[in-house]
Protein backbone atom coordinates (compact mmCIF):
# COMPACT_ATOMS: atom_id res chain seq x y z
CA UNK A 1 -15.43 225.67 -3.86
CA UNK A 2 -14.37 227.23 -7.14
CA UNK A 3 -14.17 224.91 -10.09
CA UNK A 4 -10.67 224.93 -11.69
CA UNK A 5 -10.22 225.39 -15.45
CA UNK A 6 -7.38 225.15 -17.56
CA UNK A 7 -5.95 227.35 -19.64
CA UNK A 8 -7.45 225.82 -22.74
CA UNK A 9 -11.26 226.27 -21.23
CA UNK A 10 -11.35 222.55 -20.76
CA UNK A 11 -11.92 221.26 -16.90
CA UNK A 12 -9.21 218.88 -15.70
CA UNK A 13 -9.84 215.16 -14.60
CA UNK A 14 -11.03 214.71 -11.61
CA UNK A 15 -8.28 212.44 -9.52
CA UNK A 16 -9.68 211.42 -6.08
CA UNK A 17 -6.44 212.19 -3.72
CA UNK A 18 -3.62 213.74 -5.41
CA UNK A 19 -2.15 212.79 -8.93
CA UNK A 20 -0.76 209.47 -8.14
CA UNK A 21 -2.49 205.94 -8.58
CA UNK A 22 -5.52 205.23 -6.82
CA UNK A 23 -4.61 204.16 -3.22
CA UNK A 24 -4.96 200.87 -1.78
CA UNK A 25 -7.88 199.74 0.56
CA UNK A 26 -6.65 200.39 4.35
CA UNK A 27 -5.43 197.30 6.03
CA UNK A 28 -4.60 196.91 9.74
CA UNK A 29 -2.28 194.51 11.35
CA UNK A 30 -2.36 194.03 15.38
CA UNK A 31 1.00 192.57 17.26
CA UNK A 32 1.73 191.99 20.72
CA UNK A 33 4.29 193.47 21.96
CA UNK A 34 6.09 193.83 25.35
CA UNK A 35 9.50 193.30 27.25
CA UNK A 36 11.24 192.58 30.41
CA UNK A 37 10.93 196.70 31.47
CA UNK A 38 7.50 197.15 29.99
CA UNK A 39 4.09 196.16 29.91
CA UNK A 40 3.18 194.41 26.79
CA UNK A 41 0.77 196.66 24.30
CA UNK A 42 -1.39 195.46 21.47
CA UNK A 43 0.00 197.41 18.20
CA UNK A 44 -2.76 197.94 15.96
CA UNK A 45 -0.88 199.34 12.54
CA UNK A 46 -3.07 201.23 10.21
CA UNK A 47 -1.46 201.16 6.25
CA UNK A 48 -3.85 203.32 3.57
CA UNK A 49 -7.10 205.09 4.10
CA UNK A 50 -9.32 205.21 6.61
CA UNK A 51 -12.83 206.51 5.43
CA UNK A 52 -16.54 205.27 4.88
CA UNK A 53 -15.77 202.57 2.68
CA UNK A 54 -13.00 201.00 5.09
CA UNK A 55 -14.28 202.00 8.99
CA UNK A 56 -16.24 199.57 9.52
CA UNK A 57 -14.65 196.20 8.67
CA UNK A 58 -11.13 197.74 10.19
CA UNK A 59 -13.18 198.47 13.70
CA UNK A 60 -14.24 194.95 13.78
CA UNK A 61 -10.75 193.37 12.78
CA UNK A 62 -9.36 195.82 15.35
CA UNK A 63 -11.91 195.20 18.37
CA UNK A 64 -10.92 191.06 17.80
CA UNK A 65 -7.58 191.46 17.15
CA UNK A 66 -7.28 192.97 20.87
CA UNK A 67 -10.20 191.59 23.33
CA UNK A 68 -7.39 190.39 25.31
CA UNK A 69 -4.84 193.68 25.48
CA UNK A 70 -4.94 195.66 28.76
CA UNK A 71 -2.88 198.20 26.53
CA UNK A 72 -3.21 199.40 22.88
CA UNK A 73 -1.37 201.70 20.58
CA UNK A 74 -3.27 202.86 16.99
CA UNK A 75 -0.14 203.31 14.82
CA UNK A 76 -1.92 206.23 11.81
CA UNK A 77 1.32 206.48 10.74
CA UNK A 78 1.04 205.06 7.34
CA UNK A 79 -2.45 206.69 7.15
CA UNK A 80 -2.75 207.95 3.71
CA UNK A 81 -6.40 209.83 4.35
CA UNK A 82 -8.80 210.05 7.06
CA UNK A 83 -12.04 211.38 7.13
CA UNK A 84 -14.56 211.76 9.41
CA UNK A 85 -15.85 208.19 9.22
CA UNK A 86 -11.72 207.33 10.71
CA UNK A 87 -12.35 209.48 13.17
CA UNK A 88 -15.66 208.53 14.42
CA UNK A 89 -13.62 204.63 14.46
CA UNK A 90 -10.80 206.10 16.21
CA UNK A 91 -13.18 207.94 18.86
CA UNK A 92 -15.22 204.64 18.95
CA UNK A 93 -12.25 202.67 19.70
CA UNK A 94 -10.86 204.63 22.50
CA UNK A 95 -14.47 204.60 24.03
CA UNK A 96 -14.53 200.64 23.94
CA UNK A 97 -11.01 199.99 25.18
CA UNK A 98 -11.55 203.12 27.96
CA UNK A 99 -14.57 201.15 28.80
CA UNK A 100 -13.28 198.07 29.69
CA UNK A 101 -10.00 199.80 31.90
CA UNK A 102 -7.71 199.16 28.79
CA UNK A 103 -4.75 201.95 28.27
CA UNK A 104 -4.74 203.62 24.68
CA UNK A 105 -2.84 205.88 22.28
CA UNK A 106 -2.87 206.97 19.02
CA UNK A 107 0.54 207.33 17.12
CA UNK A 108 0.29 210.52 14.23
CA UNK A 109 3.34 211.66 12.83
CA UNK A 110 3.53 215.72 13.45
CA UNK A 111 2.94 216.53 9.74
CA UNK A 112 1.08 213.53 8.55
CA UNK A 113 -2.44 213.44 6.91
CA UNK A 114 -4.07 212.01 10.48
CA UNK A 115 -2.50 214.35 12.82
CA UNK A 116 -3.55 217.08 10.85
CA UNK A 117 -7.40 215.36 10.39
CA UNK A 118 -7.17 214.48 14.29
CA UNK A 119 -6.19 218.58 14.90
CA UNK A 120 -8.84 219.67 12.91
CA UNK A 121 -11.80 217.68 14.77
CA UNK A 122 -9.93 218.57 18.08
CA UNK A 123 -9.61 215.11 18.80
CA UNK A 124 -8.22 214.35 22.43
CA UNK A 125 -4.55 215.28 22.08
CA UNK A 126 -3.67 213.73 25.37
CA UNK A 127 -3.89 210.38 23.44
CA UNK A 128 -2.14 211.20 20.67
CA UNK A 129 1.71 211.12 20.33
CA UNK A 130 4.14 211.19 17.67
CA UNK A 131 6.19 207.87 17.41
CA UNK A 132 4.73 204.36 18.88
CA UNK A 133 8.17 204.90 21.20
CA UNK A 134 6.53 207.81 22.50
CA UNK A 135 3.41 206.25 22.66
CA UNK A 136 4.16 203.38 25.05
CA UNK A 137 6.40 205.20 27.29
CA UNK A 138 3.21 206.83 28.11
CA UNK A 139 1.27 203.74 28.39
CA UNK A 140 2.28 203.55 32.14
């Protein structure tokens, strides 16, 4: 990788990310949902990054937050970065809930940072769909 240098001959500060502020920690929220013409699903939402620092606490928030779902959807669509660490979670969470018989998908928006992280690493793209609509029609 080349370093850049401004016109002046000075380097430019390094900002992790982009220009804006430093991004927030990754949280993860999990829902039940489910109606009348559908099995309920376990929503697991992702909001920030996914990386080294934040894989392993979200796995284990994830994994408790759904012991109980027979179904799951892995919303990445507020994802703001995912590196290989997120993907090693993601591919560890489909292996535990494929273990135990339990449905799952992965929600990544077509031109969002984890599709294009999940396409990269050739992740399984018959898990992955675009909206969590999309997502849990395929659940059945």
């Amino acid at each position: 990788m080349k370093d850049e240098v401004r016109v002046d001959g000075e380097r430019p500060e390094f900002v992790p990310h982009g220009d804006g502020p430093p991004p927030a920690a990754a949280t993860v929220s999990v829902q039940n949902q489910g109606d009348a013409d559908r099995e309920a699903f376990a929503l697991v939402t992702f909001v920030g990054e996914i990386d080294l620092g934040t894989a392993p606490a979200l796995g284990d928030t994830v994994l408790r937050g759904t012991t109980e779902a027979t179904a799951v959807v892995l919303d990445l669509s507020a994802v703001t970065f995912l590196d290989s660490a997120g993907v090693r979670l993601l591919d560890n969470l489909v292996h535990a809930y494929e273990g135990r018989g339990c449905v799952v998908r992965l929600v990544a928006p077509e031109h969002g940072v984890a599709r294009f992280t999940l396409t990269l690493c050739a992740f399984r793209s018959d898990l992955v769909e675009t909206t969590v609509s999309a997502a849990r029609d395929s659940l059945n």
